[in-house]
Protein backbone atom coordinates (compact mmCIF):
# COMPACT_ATOMS: atom_id res chain seq x y z
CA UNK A 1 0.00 0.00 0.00
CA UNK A 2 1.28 3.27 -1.18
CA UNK A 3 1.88 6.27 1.26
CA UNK A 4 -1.07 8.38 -0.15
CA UNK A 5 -3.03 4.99 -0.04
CA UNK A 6 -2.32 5.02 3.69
CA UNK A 7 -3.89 8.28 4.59
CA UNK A 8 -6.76 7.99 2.39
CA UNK A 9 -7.56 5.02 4.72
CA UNK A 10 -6.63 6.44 7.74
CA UNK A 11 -8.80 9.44 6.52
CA UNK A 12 -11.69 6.96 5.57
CA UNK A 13 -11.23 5.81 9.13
CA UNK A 14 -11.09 9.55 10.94
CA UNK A 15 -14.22 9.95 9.11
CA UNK A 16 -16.06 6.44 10.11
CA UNK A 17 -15.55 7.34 13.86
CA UNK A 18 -16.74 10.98 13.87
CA UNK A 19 -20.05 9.87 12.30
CA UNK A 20 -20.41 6.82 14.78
CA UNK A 21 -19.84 9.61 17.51
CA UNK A 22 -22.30 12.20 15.62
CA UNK A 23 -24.81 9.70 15.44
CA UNK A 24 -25.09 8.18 18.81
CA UNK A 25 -24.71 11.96 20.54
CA UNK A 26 -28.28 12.66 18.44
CA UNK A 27 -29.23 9.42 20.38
CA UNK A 28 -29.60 11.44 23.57
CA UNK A 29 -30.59 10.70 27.16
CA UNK A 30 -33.34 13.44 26.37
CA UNK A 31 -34.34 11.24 23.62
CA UNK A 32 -34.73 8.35 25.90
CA UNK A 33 -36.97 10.00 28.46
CA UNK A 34 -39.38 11.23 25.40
CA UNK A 35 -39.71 7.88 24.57
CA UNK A 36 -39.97 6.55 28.06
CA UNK A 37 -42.47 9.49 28.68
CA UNK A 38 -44.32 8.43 25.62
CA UNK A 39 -44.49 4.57 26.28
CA UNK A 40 -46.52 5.47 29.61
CA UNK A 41 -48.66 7.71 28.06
CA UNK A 42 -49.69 5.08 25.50
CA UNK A 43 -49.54 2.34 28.18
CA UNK A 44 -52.56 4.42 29.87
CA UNK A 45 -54.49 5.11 27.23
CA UNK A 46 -54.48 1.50 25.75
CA UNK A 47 -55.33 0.12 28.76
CA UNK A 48 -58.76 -1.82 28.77
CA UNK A 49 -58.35 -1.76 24.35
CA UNK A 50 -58.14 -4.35 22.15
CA UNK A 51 -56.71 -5.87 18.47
CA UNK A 52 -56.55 -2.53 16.49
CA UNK A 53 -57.66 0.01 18.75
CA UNK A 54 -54.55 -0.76 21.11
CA UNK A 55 -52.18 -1.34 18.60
CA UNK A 56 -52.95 1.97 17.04
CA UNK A 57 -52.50 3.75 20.04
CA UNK A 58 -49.10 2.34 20.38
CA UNK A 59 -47.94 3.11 16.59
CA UNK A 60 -49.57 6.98 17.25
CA UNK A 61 -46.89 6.55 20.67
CA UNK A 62 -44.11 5.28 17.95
CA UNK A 63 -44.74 7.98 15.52
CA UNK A 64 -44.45 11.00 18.06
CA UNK A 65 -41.04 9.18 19.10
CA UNK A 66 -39.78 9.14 15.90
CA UNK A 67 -40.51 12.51 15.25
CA UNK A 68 -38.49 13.59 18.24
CA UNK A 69 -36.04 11.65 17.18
CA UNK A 70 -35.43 13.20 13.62
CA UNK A 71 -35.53 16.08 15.29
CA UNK A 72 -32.65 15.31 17.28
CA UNK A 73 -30.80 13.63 14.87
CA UNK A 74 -31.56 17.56 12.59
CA UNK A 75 -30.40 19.22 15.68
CA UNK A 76 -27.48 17.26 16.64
CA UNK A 77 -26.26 17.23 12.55
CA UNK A 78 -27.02 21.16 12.15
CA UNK A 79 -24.92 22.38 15.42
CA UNK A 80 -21.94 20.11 14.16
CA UNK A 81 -22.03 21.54 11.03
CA UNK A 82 -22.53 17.80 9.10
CA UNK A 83 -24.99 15.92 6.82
CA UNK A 84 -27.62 14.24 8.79
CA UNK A 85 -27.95 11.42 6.02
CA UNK A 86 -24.48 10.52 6.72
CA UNK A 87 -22.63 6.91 5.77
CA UNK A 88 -22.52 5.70 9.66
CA UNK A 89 -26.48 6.67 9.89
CA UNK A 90 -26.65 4.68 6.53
CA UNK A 91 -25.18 1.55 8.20
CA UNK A 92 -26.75 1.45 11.63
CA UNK A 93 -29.78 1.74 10.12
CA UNK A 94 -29.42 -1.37 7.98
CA UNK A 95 -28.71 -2.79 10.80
CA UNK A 96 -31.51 -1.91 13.33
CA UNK A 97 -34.08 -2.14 10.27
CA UNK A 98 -34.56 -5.59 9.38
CA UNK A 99 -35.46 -7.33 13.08
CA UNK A 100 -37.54 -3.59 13.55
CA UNK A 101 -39.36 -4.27 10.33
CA UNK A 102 -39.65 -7.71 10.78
CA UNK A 103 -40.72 -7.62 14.59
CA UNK A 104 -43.18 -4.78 13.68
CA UNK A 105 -44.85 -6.79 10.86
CA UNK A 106 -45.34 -10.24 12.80
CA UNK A 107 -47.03 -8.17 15.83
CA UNK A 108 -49.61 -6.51 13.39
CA UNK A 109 -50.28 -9.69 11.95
CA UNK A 110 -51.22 -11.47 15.34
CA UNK A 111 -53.78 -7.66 16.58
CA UNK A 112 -54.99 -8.57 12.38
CA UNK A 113 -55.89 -11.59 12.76
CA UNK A 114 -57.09 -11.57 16.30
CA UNK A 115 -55.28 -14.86 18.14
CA UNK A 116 -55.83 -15.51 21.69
CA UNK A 117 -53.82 -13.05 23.72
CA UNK A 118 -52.83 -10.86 20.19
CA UNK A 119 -52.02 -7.93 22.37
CA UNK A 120 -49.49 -9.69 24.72
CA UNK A 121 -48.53 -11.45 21.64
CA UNK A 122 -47.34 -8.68 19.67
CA UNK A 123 -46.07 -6.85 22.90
CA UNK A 124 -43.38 -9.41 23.08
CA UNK A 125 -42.51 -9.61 19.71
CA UNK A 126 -41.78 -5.90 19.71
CA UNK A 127 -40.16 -6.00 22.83
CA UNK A 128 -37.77 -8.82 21.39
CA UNK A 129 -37.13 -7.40 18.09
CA UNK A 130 -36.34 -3.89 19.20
CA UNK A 131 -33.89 -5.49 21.74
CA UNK A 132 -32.74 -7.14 18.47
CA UNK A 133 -32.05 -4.22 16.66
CA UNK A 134 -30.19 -2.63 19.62
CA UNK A 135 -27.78 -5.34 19.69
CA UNK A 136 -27.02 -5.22 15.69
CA UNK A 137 -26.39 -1.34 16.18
CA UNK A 138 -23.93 -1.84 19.65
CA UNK A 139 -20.42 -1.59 17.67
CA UNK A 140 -22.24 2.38 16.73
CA UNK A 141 -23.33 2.85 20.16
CA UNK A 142 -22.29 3.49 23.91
CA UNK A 143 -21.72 0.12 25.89
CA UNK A 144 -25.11 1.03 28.25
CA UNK A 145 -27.21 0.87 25.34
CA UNK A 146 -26.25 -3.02 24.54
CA UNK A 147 -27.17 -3.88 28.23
CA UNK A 148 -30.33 -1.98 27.26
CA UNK A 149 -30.25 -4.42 24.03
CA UNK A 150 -30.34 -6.99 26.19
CA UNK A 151 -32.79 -6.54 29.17
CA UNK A 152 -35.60 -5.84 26.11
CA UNK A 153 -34.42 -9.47 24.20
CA UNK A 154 -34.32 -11.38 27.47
CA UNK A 155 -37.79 -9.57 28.64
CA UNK A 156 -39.40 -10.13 25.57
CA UNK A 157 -38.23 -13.96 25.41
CA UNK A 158 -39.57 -14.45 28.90
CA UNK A 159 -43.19 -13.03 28.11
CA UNK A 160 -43.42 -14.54 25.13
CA UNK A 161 -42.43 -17.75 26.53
CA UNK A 162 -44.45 -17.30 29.21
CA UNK A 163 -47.56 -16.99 26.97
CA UNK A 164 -46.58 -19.87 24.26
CA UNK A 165 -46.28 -22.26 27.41
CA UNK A 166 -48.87 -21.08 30.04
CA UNK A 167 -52.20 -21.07 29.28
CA UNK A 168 -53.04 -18.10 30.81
CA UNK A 169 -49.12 -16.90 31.56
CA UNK A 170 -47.47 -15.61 34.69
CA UNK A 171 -49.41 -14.01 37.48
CA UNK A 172 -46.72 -11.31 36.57
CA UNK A 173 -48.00 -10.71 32.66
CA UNK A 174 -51.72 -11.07 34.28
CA UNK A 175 -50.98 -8.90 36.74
CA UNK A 176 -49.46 -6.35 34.05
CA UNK A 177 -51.55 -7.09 31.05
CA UNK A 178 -49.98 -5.43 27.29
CA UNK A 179 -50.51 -2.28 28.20
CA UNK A 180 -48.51 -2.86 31.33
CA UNK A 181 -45.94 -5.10 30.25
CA UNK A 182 -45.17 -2.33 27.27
CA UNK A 183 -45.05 0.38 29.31
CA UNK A 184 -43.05 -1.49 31.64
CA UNK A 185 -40.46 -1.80 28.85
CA UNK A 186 -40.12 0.87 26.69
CA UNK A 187 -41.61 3.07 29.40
CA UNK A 188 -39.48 1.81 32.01
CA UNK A 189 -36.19 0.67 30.71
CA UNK A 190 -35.85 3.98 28.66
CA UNK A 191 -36.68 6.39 31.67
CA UNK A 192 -33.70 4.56 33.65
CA UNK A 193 -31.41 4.44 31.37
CA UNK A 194 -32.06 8.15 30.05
CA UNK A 195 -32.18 9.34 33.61
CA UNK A 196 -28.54 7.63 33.78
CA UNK A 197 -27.28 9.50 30.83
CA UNK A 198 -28.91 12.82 31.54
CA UNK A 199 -27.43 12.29 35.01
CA UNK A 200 -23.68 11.33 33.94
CA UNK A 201 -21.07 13.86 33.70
CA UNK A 202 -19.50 12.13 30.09
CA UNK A 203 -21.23 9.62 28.34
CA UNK A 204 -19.72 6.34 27.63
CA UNK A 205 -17.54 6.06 24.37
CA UNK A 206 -19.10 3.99 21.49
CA UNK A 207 -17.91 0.17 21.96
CA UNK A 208 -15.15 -0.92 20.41
């Protein structure tokens, strides 16, 4: 490898780690409490709904959270002076995007087609694949957010375990119900661990 070949790759490499950084400071513990804040706000009013009527209050939740996010992303991209459709936004979102689509798609299918417990259903199919696509996004993203990766796939394994073997699941999920175990999750897990950003003095660095 030629000398000028060297620094165009070290260049290419400079480049690769400022837009992992860009990205994931747009990914803020602000961000996390909106959709925390969010999740229990749709967790109320879905309460006591059914099939479409709760998932649509859930995907109303989802689309107020995105917008936030975009917005942050805009923000975070304008102040720093760079392109928000960046290559390291490119990358991390191919892939978050296939277990989000994928996870998104099977849930609507069960509220569709109304199965026995389609709400809890669904609920832990989202719950697993966004856990999913946290995990296929960790080498972009501070080392909190793949314990947060985690704790959704293992929580979204147990319910929907829970339901595929129980007849009638856990006391827990009963106790709960969707609406409950959702906000539990994305309600829950995101106001902790945006409360432990917001609350940090430096966030973590991007794994590795």
């Amino acid at each position: 490898m030629t000398t000028h070949e060297e620094a165009a790759e070290q260049l290419r490499a400079i480049r690769t780690m400022m837009e992992r950084a860009t990205i994931f400071r747009a990914l803020s513990g602000e961000a996390a409490l909106m959709g925390g804040a969010a999740s229990l706000a749709a967790g109320w009013l879905s309460d006591g709904k059914h099939r479409w009527q709760w998932g649509s209050v859930w995907l109303i939740g989802l689309v107020v959270v995105l917008a936030f996010g975009t917005w942050q992303f805009f923000r975070t991209a304008r102040t720093a002076k760079r392109t928000m459709w960046n290559h390291g936004l490119k990358v991390a979102l191919r892939g978050a995007l296939p277990s989000l689509i994928a996870g998104g798609f099977l849930g609507l299918l069960f509220l569709k087609y109304g199965l026995k417990d389609a709400e809890f259903l669904a609920g832990s199919l989202w719950i697993l694949h966004y856990g999913l696509a946290l995990l296929a996004i960790r080498e972009f993203a501070p080392k909190s957010m793949a314990w947060l990766g985690i704790a959704f796939v293992v929580t979204g394994i147990a319910a929907f375990a829970s339901m595929t073997f129980f007849q009638a699941g856990t006391p827990l999920l009963a106790k709960l119900g969707p609406s409950g175990l959702m906000a539990a999750t994305f309600g829950g897990f995101h106001l902790a661990y945006g409360a432990a950003i917001v609350t940090t003095s430096r966030r973590e660095p991007a794994a590795e």
